[in-house]
Protein backbone atom coordinates (compact mmCIF):
# COMPACT_ATOMS: atom_id res chain seq x y z
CA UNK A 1 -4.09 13.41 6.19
CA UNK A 2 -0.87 12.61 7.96
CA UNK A 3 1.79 10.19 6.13
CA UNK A 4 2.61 6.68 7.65
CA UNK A 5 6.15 6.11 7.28
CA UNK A 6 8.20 2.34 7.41
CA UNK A 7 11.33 2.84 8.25
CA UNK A 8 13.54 -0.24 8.13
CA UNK A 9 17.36 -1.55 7.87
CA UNK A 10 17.20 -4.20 5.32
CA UNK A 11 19.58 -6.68 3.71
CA UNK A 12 20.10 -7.30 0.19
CA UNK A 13 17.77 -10.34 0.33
CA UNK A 14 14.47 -8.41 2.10
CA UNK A 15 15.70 -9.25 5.87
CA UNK A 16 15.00 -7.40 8.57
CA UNK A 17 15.03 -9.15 11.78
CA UNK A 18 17.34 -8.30 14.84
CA UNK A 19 19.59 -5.50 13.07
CA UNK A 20 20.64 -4.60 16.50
CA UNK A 21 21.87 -7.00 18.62
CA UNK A 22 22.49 -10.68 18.70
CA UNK A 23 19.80 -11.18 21.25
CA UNK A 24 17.24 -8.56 19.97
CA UNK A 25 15.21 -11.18 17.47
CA UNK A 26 15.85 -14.54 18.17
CA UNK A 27 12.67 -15.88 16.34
CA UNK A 28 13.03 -19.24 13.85
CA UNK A 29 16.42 -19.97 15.29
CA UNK A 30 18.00 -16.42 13.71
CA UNK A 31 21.25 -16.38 14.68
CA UNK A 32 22.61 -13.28 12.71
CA UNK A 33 21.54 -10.66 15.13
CA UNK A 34 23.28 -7.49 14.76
CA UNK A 35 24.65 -7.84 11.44
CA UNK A 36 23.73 -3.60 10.86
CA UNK A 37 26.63 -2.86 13.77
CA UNK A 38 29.62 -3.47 11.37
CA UNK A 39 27.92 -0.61 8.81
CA UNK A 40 27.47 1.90 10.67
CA UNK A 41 28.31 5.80 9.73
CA UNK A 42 27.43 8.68 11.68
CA UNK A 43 26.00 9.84 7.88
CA UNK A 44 23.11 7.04 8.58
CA UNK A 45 22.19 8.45 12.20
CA UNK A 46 21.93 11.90 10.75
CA UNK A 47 18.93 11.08 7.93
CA UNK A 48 17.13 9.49 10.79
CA UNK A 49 17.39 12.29 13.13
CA UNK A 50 16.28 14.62 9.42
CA UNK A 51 13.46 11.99 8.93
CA UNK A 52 12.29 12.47 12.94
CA UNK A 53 12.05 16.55 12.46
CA UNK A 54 8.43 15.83 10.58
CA UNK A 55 7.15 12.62 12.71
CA UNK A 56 5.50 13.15 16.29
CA UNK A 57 4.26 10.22 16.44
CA UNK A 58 5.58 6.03 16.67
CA UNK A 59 3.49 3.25 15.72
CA UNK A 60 5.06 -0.06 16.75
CA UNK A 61 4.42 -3.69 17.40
CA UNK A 62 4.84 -5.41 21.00
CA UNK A 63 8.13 -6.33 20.74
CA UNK A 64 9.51 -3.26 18.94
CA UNK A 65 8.09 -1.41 21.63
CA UNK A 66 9.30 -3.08 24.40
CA UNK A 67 12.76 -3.20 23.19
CA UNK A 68 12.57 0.73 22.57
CA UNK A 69 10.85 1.63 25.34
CA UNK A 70 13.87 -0.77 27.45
CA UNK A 71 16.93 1.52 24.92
CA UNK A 72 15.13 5.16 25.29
CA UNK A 73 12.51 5.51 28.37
CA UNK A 74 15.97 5.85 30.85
CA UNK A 75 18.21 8.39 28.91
CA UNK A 76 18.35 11.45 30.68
CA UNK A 77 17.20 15.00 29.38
CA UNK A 78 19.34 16.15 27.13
CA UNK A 79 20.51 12.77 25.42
CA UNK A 80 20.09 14.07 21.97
CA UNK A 81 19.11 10.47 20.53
CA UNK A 82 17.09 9.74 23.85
CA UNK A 83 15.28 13.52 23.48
CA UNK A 84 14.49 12.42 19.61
CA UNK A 85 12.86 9.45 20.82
CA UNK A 86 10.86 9.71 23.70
CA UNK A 87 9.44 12.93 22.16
CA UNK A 88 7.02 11.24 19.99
CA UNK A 89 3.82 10.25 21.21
CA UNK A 90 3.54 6.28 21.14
CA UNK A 91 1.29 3.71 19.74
CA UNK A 92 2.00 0.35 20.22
CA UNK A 93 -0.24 -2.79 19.03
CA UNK A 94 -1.07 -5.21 21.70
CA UNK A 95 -3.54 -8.15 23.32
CA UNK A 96 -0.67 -8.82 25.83
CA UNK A 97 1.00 -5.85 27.23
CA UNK A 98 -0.89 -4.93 30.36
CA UNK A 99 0.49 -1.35 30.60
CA UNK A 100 2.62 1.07 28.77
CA UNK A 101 6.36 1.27 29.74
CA UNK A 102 7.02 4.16 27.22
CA UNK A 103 6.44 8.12 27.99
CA UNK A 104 3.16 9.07 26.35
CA UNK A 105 2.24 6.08 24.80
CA UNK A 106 -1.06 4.64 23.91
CA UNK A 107 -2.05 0.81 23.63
CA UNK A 108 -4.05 -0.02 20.69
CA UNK A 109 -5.61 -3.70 21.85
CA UNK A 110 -8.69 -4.72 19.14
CA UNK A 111 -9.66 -2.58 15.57
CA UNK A 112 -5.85 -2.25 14.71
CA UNK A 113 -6.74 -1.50 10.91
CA UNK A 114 -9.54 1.03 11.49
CA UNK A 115 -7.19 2.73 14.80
CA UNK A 116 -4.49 3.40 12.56
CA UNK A 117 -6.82 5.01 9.89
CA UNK A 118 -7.98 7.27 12.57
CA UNK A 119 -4.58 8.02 13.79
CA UNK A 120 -3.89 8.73 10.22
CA UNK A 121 -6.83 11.67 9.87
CA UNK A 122 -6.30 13.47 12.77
CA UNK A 123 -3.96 16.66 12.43
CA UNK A 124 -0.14 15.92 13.03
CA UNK A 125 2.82 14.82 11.37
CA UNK A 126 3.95 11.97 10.16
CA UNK A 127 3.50 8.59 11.78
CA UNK A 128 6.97 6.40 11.96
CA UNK A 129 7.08 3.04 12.00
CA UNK A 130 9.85 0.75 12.35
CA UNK A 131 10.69 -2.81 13.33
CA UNK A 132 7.51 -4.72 13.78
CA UNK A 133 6.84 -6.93 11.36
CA UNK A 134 3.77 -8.60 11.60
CA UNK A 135 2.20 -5.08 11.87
CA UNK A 136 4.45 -3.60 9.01
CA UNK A 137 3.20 -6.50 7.17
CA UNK A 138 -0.69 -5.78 7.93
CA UNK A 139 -0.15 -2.16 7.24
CA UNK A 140 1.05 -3.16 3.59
CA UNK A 141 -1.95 -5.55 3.48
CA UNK A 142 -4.38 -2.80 3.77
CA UNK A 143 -2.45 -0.25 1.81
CA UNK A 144 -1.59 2.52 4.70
CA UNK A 145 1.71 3.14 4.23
CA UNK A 146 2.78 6.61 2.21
CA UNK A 147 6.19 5.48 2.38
CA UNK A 148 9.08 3.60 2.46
CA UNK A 149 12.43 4.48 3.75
CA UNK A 150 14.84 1.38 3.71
CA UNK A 151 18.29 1.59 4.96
CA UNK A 152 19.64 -1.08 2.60
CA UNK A 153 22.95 -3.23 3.36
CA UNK A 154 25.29 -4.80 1.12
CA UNK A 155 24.79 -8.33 2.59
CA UNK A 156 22.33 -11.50 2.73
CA UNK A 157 21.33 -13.60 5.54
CA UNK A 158 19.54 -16.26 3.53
CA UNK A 159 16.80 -16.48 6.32
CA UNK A 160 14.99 -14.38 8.45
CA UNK A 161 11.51 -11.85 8.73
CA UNK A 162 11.16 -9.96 5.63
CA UNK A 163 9.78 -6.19 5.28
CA UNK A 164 7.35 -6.66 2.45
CA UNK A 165 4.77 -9.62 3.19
CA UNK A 166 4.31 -12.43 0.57
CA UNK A 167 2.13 -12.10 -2.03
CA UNK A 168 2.08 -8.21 -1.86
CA UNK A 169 1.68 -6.05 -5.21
CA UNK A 170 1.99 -2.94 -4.88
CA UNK A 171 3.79 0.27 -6.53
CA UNK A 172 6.24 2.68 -5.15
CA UNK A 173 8.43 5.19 -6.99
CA UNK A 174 11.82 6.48 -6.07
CA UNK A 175 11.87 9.64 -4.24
CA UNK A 176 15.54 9.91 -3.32
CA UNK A 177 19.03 7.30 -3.12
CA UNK A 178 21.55 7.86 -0.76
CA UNK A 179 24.83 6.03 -0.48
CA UNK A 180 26.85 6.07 2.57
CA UNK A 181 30.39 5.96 2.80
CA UNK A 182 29.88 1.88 4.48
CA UNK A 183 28.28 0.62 1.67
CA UNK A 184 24.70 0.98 2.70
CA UNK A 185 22.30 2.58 0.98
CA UNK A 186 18.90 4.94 2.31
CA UNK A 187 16.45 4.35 -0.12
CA UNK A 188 13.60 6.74 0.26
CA UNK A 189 10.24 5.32 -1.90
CA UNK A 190 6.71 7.30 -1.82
CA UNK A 191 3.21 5.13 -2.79
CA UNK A 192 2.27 5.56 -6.41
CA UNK A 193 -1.32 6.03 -5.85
């Protein structure tokens, strides 16, 4: 059975919404896009790229997907972050998007919960997700996600989309804690079954 990995940057308060850029999430009125850009350490780009070597495979929601498929689909061969990313095959969760604008990507439109448990039992590696809330969210719901990786920084927003839904209870031990020389934190958590 192949692991289905979350991977999010998170504030101290649970946020995750736009870590990227001002415009990325503008959802509710959020107005503190970016707020990951002033943390950054080369440290934080390498456990991705460690945490990519055993995935081969992105599940993401609409808007995730479009805003990846937008950063990653042009880069050139040989881009090492662009190679990385468009190497994965792609699943993306959508009624709306009429066709895929990703290399090798798949559109998952109606069974969402039983898809991903499918995806999940054929032979691979890990699944990666990241971004997409309302599907993060769902995956918690339904208990298919083996782990957690958070990229946690030393800041609150006070308002925004959270990573863990409300009313979830659920257990996770810590695998591994990694501080970076910015402040932030990679938190790696695996599901106590």
């Amino acid at each position: 059975m192949r692991k289905l990995i979350v991977h999010e940057f998170v504030t101290l308060d649970g946020v995750m919404q736009a870590p990227g850029g001002k415009d990325e999430d503008r959802d509710g009125g959020f107005e503190y896009g970016g707020w990951t850009l002033p943390y950054w350490h080369d440290d934080i780009g390498k456990t991705f790229a460690a945490l990519m070597k055993d995935a081969d495979a992105f599940l993401l929601g609409r808007r995730t997907y479009v805003t990846h498929a937008a950063a990653f689909e042009p880069m050139p061969a040989g881009d090492f972050f662009g190679d990385m990313m468009n190497a994965p095959k792609k699943y993306v969760v959508s009624k709306t998007l009429k066709k895929p604008t990703w290399r090798d990507t798949t559109i998952i439109r109606d069974n969402v919960i039983e898809s991903v448990r499918a995806l999940k039992a054929q032979p691979g590696k890990n699944i990666l997700t990241d971004g997409s809330s309302q599907l993060v969210h769902a995956l918690f719901e339904h208990d298919l996600v083996d782990e957690l990786h958070l990229t946690l920084y030393p800041l609150t927003l006070g308002s925004g989309k959270r990573v863990l839904p409300e009313g979830l209870h659920t257990t996770f031990g810590l695998t591994s804690a990694t501080p970076y020389p910015s402040g932030v934190v990679g938190l790696h958590y695996t599901r106590k079954r």
